[in-house]
C-alpha atoms as a PDB file:
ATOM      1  CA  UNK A   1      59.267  83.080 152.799  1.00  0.00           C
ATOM      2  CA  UNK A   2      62.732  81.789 151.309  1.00  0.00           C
ATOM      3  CA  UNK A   3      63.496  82.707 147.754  1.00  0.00           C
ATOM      4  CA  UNK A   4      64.160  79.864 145.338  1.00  0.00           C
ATOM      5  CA  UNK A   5      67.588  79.712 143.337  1.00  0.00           C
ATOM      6  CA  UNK A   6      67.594  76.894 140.574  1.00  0.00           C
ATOM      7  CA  UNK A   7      70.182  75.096 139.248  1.00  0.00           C
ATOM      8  CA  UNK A   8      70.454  72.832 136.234  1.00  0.00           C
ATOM      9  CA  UNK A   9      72.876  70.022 137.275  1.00  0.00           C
ATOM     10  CA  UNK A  10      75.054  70.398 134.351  1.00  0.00           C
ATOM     11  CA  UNK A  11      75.342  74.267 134.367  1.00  0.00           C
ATOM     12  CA  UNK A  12      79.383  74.929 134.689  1.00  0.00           C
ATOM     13  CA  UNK A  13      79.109  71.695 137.106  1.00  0.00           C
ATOM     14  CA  UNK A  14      81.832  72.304 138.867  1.00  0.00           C
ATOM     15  CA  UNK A  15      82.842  75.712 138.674  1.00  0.00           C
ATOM     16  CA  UNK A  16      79.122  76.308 140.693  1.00  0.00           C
ATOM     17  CA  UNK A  17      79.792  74.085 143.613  1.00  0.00           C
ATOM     18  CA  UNK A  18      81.425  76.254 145.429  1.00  0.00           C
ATOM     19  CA  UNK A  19      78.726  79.209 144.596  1.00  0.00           C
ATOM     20  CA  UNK A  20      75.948  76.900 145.372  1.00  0.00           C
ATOM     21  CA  UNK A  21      77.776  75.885 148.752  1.00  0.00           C
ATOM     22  CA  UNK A  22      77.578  79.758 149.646  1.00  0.00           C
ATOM     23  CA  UNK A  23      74.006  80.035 148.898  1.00  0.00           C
ATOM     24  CA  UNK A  24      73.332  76.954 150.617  1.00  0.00           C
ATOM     25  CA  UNK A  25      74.423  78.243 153.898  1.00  0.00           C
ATOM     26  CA  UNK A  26      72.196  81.112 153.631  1.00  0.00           C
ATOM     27  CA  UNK A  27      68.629  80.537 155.699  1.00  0.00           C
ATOM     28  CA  UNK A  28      66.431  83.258 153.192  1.00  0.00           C
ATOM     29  CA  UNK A  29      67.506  81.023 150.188  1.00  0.00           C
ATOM     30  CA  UNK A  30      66.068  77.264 148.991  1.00  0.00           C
ATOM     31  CA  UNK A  31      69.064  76.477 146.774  1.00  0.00           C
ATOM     32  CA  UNK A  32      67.328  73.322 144.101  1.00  0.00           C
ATOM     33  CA  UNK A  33      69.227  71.493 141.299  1.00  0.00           C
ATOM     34  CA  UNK A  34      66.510  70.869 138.688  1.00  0.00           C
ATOM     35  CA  UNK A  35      67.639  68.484 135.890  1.00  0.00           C
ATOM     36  CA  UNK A  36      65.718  70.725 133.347  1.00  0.00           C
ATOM     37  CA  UNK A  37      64.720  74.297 133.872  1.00  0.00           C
ATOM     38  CA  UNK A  38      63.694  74.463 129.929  1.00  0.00           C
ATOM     39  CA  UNK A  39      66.473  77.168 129.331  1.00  0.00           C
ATOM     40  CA  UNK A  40      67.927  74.323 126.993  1.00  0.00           C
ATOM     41  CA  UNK A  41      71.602  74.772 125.672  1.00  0.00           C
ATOM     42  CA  UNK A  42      72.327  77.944 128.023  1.00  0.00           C
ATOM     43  CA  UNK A  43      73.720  75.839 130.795  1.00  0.00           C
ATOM     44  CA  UNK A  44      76.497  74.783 128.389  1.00  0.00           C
ATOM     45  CA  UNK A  45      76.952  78.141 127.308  1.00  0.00           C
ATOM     46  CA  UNK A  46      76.854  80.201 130.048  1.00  0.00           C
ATOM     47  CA  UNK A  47      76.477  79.810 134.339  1.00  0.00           C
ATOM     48  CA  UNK A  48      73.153  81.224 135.220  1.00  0.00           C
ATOM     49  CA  UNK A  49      70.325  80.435 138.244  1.00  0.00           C
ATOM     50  CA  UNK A  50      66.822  80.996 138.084  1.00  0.00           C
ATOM     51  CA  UNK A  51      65.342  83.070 141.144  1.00  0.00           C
ATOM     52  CA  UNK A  52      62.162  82.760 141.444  1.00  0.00           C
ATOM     53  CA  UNK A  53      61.523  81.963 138.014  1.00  0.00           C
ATOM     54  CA  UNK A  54      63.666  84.647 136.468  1.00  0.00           C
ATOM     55  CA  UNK A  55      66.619  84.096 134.462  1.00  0.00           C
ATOM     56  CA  UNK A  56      69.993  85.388 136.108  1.00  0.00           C
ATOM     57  CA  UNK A  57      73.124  84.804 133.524  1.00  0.00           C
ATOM     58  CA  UNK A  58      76.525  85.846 134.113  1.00  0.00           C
ATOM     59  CA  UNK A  59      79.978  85.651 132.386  1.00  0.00           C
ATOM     60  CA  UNK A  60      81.632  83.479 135.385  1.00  0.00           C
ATOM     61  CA  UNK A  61      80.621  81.964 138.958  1.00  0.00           C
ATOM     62  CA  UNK A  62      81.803  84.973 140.895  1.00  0.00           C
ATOM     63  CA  UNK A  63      80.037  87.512 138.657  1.00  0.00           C
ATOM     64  CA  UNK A  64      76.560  85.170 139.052  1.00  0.00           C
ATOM     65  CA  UNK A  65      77.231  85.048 142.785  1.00  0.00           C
ATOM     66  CA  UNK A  66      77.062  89.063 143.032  1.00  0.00           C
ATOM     67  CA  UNK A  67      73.992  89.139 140.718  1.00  0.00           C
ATOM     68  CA  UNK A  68      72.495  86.427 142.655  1.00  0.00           C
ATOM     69  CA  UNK A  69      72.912  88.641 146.233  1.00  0.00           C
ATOM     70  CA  UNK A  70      71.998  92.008 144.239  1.00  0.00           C
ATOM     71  CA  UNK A  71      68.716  90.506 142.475  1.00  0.00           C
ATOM     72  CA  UNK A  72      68.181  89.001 146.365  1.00  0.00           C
ATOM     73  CA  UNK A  73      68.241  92.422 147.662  1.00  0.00           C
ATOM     74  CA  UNK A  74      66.603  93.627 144.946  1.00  0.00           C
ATOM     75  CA  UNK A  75      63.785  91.327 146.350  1.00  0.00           C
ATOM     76  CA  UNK A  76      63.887  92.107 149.506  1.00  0.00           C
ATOM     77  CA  UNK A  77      63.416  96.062 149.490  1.00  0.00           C
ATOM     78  CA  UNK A  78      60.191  95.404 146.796  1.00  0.00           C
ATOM     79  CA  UNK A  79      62.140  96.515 143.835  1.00  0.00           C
ATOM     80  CA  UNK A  80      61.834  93.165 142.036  1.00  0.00           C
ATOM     81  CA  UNK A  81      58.608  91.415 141.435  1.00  0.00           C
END
């Protein structure tokens, strides 16, 4: 089963490309841009994803890109629901 990582769209629009290009490449992720993920205001405010529904916020891309693999990890040995 792949693990979904949402994106809004206008969440640090460029700054993520090259973050979602990474994640993109991997085959245990389904990297989606969803025009609202009702976290309203926070994608102008700070980058986050959602993974698998929970909310994963960082201070910059490359911080949210080592959350992003730790939570993913996290996932995969059963420590995360």
């Amino acid at each position: 089963m792949k693990i979904n990582v949402k994106f809004c769209p206008c969440n640090f629009e460029d700054e993520l490309e090259t973050l979602k290009g990474k994640l993109i490449e991997r085959t245990d992720l389904e990297v989606i841009e969803d025009r609202c993920l009702l976290y309203c205001g926070q994608c102008l405010m700070e980058p986050f994803a959602l993974i698998n529904g929970e909310n994963i916020v960082a201070d910059d891309p490359d911080e949210l890109y080592n959350k992003i693999n730790q939570y993913v990890a996290n996932i995969k040995q059963g420590e995360t629901v």
